[in-house]
Protein backbone atom coordinates (compact mmCIF):
# COMPACT_ATOMS: atom_id res chain seq x y z
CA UNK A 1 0.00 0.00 0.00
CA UNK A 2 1.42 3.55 -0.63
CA UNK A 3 0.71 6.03 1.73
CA UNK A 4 0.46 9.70 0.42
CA UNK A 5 -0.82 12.81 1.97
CA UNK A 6 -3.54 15.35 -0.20
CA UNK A 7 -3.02 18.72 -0.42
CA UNK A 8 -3.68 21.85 -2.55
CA UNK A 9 -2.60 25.05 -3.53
CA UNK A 10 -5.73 27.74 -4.16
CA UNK A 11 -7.01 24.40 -5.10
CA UNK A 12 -4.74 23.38 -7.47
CA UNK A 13 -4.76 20.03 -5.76
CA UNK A 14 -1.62 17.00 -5.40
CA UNK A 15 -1.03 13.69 -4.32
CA UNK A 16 2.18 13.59 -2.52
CA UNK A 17 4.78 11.26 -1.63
CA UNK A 18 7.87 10.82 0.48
CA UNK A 19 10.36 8.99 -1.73
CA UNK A 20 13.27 9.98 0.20
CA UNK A 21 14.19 6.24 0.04
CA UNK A 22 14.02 5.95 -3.71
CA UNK A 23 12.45 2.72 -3.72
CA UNK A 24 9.17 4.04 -5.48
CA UNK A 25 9.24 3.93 -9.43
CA UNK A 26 5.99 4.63 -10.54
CA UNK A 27 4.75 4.43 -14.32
CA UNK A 28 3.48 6.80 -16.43
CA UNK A 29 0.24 4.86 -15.93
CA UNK A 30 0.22 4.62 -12.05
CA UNK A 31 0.86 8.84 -12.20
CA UNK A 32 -1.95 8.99 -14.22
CA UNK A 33 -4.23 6.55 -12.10
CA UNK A 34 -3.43 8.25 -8.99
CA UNK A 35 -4.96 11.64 -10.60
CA UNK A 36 -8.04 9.76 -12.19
CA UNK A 37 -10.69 11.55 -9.56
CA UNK A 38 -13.04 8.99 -10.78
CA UNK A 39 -10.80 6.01 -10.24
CA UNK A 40 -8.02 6.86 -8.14
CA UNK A 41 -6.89 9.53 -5.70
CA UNK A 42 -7.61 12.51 -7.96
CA UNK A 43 -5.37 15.17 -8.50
CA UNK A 44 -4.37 18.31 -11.14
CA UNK A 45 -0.61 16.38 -10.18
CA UNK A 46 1.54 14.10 -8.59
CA UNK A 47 4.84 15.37 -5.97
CA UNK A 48 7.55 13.27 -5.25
CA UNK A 49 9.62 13.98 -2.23
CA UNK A 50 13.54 13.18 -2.96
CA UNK A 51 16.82 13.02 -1.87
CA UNK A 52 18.76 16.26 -3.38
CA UNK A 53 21.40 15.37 -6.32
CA UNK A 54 23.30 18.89 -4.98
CA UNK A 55 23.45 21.33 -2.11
CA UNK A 56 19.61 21.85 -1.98
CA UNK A 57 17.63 19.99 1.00
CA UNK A 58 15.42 18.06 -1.10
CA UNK A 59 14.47 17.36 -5.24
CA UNK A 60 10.72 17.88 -6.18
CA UNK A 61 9.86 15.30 -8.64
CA UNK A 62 6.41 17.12 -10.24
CA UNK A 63 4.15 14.96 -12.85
CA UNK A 64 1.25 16.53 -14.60
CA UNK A 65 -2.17 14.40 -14.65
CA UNK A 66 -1.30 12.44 -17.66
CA UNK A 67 1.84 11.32 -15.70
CA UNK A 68 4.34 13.12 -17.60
CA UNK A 69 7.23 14.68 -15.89
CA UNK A 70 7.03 18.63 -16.05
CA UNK A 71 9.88 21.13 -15.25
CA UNK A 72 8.18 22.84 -12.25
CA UNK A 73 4.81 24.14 -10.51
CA UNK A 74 4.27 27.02 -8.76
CA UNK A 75 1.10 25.68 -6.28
CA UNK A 76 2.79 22.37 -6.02
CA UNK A 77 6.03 23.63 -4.75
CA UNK A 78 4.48 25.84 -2.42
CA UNK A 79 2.88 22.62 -1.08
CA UNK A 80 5.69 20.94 -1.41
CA UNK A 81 7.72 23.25 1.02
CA UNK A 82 4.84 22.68 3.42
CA UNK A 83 4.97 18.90 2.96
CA UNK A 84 8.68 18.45 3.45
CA UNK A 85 8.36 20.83 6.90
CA UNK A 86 6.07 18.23 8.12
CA UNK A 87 8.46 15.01 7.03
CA UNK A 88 11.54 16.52 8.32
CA UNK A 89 11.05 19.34 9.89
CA UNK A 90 9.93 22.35 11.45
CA UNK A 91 11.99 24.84 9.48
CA UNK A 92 11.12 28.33 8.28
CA UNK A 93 13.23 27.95 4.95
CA UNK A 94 13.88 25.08 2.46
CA UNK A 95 15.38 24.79 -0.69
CA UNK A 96 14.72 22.22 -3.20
CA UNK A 97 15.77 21.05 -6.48
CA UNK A 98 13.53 20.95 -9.35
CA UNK A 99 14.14 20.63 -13.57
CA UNK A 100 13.64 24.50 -13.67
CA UNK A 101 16.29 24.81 -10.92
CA UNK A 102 16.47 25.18 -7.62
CA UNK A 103 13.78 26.89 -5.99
CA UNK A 104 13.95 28.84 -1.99
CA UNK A 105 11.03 28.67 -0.17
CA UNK A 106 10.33 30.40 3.02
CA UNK A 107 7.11 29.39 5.21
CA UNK A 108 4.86 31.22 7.36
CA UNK A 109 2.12 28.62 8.78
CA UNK A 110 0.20 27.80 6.08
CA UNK A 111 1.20 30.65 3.95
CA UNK A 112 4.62 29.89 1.34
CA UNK A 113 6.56 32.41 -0.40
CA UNK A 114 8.66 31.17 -3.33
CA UNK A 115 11.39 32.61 -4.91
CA UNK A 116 10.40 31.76 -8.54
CA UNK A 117 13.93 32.49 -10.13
CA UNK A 118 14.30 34.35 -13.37
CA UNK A 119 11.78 34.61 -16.16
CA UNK A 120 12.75 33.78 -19.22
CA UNK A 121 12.09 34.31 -23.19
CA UNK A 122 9.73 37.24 -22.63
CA UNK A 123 7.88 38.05 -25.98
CA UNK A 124 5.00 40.57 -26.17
CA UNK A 125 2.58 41.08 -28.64
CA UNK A 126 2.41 37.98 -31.38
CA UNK A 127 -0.82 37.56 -32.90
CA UNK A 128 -2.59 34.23 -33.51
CA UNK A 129 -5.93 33.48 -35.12
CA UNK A 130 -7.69 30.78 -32.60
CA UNK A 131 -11.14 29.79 -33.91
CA UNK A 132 -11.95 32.45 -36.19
CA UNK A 133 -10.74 35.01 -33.47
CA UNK A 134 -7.91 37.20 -33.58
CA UNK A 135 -6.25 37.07 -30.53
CA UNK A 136 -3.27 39.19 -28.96
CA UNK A 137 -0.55 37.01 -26.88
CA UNK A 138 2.23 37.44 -24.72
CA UNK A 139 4.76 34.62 -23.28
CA UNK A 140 6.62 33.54 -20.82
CA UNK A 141 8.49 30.81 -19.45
CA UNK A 142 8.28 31.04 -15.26
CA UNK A 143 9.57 27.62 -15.02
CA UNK A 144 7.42 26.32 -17.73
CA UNK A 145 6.49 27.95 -20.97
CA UNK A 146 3.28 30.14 -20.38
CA UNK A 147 1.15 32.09 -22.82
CA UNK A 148 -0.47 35.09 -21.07
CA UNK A 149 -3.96 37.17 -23.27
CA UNK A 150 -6.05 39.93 -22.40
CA UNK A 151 -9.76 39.01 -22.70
CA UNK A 152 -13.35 41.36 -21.71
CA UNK A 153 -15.29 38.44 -19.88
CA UNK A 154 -13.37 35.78 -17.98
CA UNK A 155 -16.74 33.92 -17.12
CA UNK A 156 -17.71 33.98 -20.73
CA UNK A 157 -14.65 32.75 -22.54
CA UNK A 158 -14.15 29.26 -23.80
CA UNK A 159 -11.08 28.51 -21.51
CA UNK A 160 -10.89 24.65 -22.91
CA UNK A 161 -11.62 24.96 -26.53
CA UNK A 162 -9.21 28.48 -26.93
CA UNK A 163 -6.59 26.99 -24.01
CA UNK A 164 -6.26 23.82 -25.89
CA UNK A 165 -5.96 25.48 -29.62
CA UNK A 166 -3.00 27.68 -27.81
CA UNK A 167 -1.27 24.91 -26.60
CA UNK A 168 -0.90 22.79 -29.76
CA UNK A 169 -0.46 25.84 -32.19
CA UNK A 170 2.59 25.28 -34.50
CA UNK A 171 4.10 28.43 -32.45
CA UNK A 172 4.62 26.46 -29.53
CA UNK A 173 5.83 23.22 -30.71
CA UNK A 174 7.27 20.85 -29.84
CA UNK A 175 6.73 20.98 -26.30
CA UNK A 176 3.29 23.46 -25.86
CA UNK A 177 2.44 25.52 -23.37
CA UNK A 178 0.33 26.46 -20.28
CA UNK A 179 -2.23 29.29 -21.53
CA UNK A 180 -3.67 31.98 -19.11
CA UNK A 181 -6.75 34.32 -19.77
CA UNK A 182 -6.65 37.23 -17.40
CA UNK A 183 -8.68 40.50 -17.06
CA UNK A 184 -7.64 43.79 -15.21
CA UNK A 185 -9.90 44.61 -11.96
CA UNK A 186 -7.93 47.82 -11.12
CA UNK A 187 -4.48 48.44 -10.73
CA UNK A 188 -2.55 46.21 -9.29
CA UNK A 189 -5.34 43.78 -9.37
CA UNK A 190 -6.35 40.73 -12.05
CA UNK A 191 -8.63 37.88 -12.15
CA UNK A 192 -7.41 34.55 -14.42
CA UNK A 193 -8.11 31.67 -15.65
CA UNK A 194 -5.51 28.77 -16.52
CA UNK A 195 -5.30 25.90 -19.63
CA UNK A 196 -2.33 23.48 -18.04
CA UNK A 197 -0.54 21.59 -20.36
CA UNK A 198 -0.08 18.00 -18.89
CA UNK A 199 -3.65 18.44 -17.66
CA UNK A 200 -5.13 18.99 -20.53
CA UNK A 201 -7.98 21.11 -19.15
CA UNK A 202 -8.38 24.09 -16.63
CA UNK A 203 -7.35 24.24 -13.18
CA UNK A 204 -8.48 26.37 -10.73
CA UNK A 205 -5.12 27.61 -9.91
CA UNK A 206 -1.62 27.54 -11.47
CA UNK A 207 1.48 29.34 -9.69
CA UNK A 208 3.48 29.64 -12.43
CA UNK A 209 0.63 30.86 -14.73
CA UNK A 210 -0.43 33.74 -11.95
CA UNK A 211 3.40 34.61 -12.24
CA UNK A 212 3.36 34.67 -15.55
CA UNK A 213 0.24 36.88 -15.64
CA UNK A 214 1.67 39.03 -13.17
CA UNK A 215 5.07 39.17 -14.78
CA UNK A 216 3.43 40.64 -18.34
CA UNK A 217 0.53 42.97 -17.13
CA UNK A 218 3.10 44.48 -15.01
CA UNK A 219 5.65 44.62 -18.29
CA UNK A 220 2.58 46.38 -20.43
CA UNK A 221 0.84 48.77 -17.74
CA UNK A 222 3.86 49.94 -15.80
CA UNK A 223 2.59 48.93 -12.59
CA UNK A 224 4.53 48.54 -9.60
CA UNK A 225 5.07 45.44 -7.38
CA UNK A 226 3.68 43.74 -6.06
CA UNK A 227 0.34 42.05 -8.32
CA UNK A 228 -2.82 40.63 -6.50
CA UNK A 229 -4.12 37.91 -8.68
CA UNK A 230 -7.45 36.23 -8.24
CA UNK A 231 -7.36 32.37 -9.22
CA UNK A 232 -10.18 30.52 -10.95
CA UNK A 233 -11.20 28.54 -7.19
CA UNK A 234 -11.26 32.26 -5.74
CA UNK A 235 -8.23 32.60 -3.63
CA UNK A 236 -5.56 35.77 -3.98
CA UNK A 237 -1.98 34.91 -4.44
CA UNK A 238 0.44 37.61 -4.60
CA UNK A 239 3.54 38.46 -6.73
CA UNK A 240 6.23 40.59 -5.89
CA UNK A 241 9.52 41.26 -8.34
CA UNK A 242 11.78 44.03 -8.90
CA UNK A 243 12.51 46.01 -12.43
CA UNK A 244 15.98 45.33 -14.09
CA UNK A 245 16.89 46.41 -17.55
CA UNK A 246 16.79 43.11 -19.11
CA UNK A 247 13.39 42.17 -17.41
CA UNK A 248 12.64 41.34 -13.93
CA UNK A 249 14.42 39.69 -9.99
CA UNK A 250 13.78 38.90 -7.03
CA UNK A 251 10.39 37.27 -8.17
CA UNK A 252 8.35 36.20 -5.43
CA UNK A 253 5.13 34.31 -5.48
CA UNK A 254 3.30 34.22 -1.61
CA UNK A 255 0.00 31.99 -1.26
CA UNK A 256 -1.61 29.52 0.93
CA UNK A 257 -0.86 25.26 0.74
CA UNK A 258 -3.10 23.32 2.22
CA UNK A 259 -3.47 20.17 3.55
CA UNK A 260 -6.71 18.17 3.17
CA UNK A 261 -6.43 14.86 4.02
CA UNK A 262 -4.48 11.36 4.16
CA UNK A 263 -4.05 7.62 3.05
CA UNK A 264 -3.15 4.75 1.55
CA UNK A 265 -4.15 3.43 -2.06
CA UNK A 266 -3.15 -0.19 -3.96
CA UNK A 267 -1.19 0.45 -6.91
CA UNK A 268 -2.46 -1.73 -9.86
């Protein structure tokens, strides 16, 4: 039986698991059967805990819902960090290897900030024409590669159907990307909804996406740090950065990780 721990992150939710041993191998299968919600566990991802390859404390091991490997996640490591206090700590600060690099975390109850390292391949303004619409896009890669667009009505755009046509658009091949639909509230403030990649569908929250929102409203209104961003499940996560010529630093993302319950499943 393998014992895991459920938590989530503005309800993007995880299975976790302490692999510190490294006896657990787990097929792409089993990843994906843990996240059925119909058949297994159910999750937007799974979270392995690891033994560090480096000078980090620990390696994150993050797979998407379809049980492919993905380079990091901004909700999951914030749960992570939580997650790794309860296995071996208590600690106030933990770093933690992931494929993006390593990431610092610093933890305040159930509140995480994470230093989200240093954007890269920021592109404004490419146009794409997504179902007979015209649409304006921005990207960024915050970890993973994200696509970030401007729409009127949040509640009345086809997240799916436009999210999906994003991610497999020849512009974004081979690997795809993450695609986030945001609207301004007032300054400083946005509301957004998330297509992940690996999911295949929406999430109610994605760390990386809100810092990728965050990263490029900032970039094309001028506005100061730090960005309140309103997820899809409701909750406000928060991104702080400072300005540099080249782009941005010191990029912080601060929201809550939850736990919710545990257990044990069979793994066919």
């Amino acid at each position: 039986m393998l014992q895991f721990s459920k938590m989530n992150g503005a309800g993007n939710d995880f299975v976790m698991i302490d692999n510190r041993s490294r006896a657990l191998k787990l097929s792409t299968q089993q990843l994906a059967s843990l996240c059925d919600r119909h058949r297994g566990v159910g999750a937007d991802g799974v979270l392995l805990v690891e033994p560090a390859e480096g000078s980090a404390d620990f390696r994150m091991r993050y797979y998407n819902a379809d049980g492919g490997e993905a380079e990091m996640c901004g909700n999951g490591a914030r749960c992570f960090a939580r997650f790794v206090n309860r296995l071996a700590g208590p600690f106030n600060q933990v770093r933690f290897e992931t494929l993006a690099g390593i990431i610092e975390a610093e933890i305040d109850r159930d509140m995480v900030k994470l230093d989200m390292g240093l954007p890269q391949d920021l592109f404004f303004h490419r146009n794409l024409e997504i179902a007979g619409q015209k649409l304006a896009v921005h990207s960024v890669n915050t970890g993973v590669p994200h696509v970030v667009t401007f729409v009127e009505d949040l509640n009345r755009t086809p997240v799916h159907d436009w999210g999906r046509a994003i991610q497999c658009h020849q512009a974004f091949q081979p690997k795809g990307t993450n695609v986030n639909f945001i609207k301004t509230l007032e300054r400083g403030k946005i509301s957004i909804r998330t297509y992940e990649r690996g999911v295949e569908g929406e999430t109610l929250a994605c760390g990386t996406g809100v810092t990728a929102a965050a990263l490029v409203y900032a970039s094309l209104f001028d506005t100061a740090s730090p960005i309140q961003v309103q997820v899809h499940g409701g909750d406000w996560l928060e991104v702080g950065f400072q300005r540099t010529d080249n782009g941005f630093s010191n990029v912080i993302l601060k929201g809550p990780a939850d736990f919710a319950f545990e257990g044990q499943v069979r793994l066919l």
